[in-house]
Protein backbone atom coordinates (compact mmCIF):
# COMPACT_ATOMS: atom_id res chain seq x y z
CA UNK A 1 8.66 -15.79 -18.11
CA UNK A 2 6.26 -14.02 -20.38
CA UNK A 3 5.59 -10.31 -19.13
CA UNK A 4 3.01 -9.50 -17.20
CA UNK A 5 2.34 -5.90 -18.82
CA UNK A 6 1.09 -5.70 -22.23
CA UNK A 7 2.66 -3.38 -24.62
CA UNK A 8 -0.88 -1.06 -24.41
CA UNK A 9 -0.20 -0.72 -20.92
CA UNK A 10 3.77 -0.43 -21.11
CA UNK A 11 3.15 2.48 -23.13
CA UNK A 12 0.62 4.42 -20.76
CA UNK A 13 2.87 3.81 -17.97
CA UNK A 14 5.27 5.21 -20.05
CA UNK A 15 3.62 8.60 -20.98
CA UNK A 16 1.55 8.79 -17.57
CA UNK A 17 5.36 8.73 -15.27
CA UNK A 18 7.06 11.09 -18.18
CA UNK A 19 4.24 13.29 -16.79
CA UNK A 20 3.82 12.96 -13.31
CA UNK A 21 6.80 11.53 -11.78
CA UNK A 22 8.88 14.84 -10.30
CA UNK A 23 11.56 12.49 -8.11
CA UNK A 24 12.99 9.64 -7.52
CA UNK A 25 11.10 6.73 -5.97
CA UNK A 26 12.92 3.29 -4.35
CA UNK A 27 10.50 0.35 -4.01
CA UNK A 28 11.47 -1.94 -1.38
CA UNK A 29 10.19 -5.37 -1.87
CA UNK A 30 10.64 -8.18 0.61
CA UNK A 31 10.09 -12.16 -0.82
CA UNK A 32 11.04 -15.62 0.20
CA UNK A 33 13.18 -18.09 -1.15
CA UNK A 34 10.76 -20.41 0.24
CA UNK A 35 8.82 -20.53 -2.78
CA UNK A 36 6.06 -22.31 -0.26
CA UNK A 37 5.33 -19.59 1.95
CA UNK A 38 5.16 -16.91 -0.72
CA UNK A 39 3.38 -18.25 -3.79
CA UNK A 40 3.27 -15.14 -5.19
CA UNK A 41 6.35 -13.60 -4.13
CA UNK A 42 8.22 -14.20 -8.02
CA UNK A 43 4.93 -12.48 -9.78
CA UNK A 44 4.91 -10.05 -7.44
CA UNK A 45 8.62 -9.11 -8.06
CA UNK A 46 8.01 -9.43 -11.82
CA UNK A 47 5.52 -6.63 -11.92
CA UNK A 48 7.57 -4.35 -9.97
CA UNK A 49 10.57 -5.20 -12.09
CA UNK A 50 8.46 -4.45 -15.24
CA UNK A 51 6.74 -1.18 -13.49
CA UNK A 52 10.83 0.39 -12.89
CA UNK A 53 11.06 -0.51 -16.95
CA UNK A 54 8.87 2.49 -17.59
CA UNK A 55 11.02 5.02 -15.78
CA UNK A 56 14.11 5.67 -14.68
CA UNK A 57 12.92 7.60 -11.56
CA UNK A 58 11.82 3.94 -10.16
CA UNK A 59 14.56 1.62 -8.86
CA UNK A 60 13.19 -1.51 -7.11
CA UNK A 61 15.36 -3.18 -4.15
CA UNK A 62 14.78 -6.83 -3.60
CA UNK A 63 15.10 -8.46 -0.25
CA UNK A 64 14.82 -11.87 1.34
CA UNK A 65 12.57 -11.61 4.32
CA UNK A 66 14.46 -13.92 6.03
CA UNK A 67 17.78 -12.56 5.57
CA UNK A 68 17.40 -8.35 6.13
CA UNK A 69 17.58 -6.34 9.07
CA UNK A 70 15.36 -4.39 6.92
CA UNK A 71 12.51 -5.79 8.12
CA UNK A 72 12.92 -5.18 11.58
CA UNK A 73 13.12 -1.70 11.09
CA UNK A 74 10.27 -1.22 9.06
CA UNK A 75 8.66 -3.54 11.24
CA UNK A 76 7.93 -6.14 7.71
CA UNK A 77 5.41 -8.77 8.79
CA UNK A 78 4.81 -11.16 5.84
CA UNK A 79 5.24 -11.77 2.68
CA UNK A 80 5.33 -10.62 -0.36
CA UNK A 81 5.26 -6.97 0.80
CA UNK A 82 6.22 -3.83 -1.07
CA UNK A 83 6.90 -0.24 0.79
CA UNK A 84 7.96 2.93 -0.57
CA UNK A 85 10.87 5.72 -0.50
CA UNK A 86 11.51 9.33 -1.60
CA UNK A 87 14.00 10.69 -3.05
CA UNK A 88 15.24 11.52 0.13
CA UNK A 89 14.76 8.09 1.40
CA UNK A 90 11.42 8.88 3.41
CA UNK A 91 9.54 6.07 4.18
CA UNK A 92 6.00 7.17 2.99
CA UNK A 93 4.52 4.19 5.57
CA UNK A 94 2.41 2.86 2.67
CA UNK A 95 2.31 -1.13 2.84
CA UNK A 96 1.14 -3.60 0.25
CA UNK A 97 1.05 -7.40 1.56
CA UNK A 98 0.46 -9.54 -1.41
CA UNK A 99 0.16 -8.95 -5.05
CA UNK A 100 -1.45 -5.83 -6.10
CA UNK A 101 -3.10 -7.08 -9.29
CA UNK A 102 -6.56 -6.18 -10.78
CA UNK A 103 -8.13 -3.50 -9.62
CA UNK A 104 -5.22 -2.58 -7.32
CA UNK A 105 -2.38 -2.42 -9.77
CA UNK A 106 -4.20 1.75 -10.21
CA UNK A 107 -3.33 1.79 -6.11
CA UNK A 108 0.26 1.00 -6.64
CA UNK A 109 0.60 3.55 -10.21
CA UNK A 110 -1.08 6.00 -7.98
CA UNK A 111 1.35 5.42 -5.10
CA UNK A 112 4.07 5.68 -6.80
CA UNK A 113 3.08 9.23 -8.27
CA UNK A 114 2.52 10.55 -4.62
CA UNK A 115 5.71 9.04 -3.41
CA UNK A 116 7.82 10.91 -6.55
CA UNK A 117 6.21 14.19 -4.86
CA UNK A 118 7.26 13.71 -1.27
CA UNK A 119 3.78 12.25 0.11
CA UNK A 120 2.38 15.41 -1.01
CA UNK A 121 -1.67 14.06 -1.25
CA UNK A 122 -4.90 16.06 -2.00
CA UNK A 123 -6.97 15.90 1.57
CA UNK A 124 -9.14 18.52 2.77
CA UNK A 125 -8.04 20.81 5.32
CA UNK A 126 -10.30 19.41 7.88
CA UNK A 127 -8.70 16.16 7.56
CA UNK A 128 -5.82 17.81 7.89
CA UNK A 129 -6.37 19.10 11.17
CA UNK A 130 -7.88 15.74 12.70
CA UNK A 131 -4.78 14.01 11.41
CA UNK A 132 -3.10 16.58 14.10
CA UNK A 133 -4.95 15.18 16.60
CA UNK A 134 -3.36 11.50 16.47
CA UNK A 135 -0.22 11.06 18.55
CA UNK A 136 -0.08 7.68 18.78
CA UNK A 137 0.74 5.01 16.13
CA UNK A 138 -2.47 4.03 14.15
CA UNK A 139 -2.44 1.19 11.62
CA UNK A 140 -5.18 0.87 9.17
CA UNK A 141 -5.14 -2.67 7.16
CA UNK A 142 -7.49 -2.74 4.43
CA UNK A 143 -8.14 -6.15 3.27
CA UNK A 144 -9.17 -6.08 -0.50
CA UNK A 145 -8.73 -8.67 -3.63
CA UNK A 146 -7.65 -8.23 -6.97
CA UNK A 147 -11.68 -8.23 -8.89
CA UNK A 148 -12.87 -5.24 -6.07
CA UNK A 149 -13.28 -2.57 -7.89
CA UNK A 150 -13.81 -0.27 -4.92
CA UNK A 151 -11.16 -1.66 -3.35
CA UNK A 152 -9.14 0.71 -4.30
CA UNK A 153 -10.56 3.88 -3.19
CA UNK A 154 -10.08 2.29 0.44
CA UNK A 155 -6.19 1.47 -0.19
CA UNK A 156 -5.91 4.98 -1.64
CA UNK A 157 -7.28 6.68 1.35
CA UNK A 158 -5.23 4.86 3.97
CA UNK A 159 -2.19 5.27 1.97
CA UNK A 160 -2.94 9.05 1.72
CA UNK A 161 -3.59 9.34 5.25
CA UNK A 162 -0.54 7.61 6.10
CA UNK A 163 1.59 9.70 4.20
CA UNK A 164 0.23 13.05 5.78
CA UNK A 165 0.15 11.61 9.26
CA UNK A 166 3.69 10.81 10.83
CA UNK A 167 2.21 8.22 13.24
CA UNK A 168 0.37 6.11 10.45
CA UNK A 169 0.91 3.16 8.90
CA UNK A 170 -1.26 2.33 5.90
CA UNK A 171 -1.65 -1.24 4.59
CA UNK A 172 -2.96 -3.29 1.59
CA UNK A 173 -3.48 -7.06 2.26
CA UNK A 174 -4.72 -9.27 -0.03
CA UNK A 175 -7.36 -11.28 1.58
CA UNK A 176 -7.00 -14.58 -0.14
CA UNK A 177 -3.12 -14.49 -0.15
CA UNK A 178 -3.60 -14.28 3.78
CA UNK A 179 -6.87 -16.57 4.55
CA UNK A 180 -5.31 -17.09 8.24
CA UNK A 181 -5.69 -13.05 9.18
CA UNK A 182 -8.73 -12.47 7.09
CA UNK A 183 -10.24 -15.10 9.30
CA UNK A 184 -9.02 -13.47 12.07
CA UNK A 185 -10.53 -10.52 11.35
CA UNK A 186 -13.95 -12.09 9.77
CA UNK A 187 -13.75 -10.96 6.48
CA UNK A 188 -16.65 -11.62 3.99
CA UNK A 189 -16.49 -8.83 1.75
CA UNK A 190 -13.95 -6.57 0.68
CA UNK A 191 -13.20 -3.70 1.17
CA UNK A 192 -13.35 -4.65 5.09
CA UNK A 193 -10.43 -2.00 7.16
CA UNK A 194 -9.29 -3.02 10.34
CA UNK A 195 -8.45 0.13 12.82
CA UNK A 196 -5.18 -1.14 15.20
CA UNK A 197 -5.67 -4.24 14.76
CA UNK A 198 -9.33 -4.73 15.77
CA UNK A 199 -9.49 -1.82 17.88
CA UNK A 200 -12.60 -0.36 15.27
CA UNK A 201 -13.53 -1.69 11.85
CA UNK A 202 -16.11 -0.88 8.93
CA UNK A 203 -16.40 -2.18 5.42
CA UNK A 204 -17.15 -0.35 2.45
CA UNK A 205 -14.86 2.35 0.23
CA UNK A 206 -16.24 5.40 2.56
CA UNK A 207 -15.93 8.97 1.46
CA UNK A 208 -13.01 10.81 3.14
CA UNK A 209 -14.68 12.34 5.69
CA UNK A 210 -16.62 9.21 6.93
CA UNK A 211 -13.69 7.06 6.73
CA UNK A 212 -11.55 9.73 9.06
CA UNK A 213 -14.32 9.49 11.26
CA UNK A 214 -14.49 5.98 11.75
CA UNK A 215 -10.83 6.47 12.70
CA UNK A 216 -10.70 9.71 15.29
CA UNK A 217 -13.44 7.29 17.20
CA UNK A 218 -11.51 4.80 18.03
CA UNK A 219 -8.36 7.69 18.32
CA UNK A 220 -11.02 9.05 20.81
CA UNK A 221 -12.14 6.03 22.43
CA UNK A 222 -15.82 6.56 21.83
């Protein structure tokens, strides 16, 4: 199979992890053997196999969704889906369902730099303190697709909020690989972010301070 990265991009990879990376980061990645229910599932595994290449800080740990206990304890709903670990085997409660490609490829790179620090994330102090406020598990999907270009900044924020808040969990889900839920949850336009599973919602790549709003008010009930 011909590789997915180019050489260009190899090589940035290369110098940006030599860089950045302080510790070790394990990439779990659940697929199918059922090569119809997970279409993307062997590219998906490709790129991550390719992204390890680049340093030796990244190991990447393939499972069968089907065949794991793995997925009941980190609670693994479809396919393909990628999480991360510290060095100290800390699951950051960052989730990507589907291929991150395009645009979202810089979501994963910049994942996997927070991860190699132990979640540590830039996020203002008054964030901070709201985050404090949440006792209950939250779980913020942000449906995106691979030509968004402010798709990221969505996935980045949820991820980051997820790894400073304990009772977070932060997901990526590729709207086309997953037409059944995006119809479920209307989506038209990207990026759309579901709060608990319909509990609140808003579309658009918000600033920080918006986008935490939008969550303490359904934290809140208002």
């Amino acid at each position: 199979m011909a590789a997915l990265l180019s050489e260009e991009d190899r090589k940035y990879l290369v110098d940006l992890f030599e860089k950045e990376l302080k510790g070790e980061v394990k990439i779990l990645f659940f697929g199918s053997k059922r090569k119809e229910e997970c279409e993307y599932c062997d590219l998906t595994e490709q790129i991550l196999q390719e992204l390890a290449e680049t340093n030796n800080k990244i190991t990447i740990e393939t499972h069968d969704f089907d065949e794991t206990d793995l997925v009941k304890k980190y609670n693994i709903e479809m396919v393909p889906a990628i999480l991360m670990l510290d060095s100290e085997g800390n699951d950051m409660r960052i989730r990507y369902y589907g291929i991150p490609s395009g645009y979202e490829f810089s979501s994963l790179i910049e994942d996997v730099i927070a991860t190699s620090k132990k979640g540590e994330v830039d996020l203002s102090a008054s964030t901070v303190k709201k985050l404090e406020e949440i006792k209950s598990p939250l779980k913020l999907q942000v449906f995106v697709t691979p030509t968004c270009p402010y798709c990221p900044r969505a996935v980045l924020m949820a991820h980051k909020l997820a790894m400073k808040s304990p009772n977070i969990i932060g997901e990526m889900i590729e709207a086309n690989e997953f037409p059944d839920l995006s119809m479920q949850y209307n989506v038209s336009s990207v990026p759309h972010i579901i709060i608990n599973e319909g509990e609140g919602e808003f579309v658009g790549a918000l600033p920080e301070d918006a986008f935490v709003e939008q969550i303490m008010s359904v934290v809140k009930g208002v």
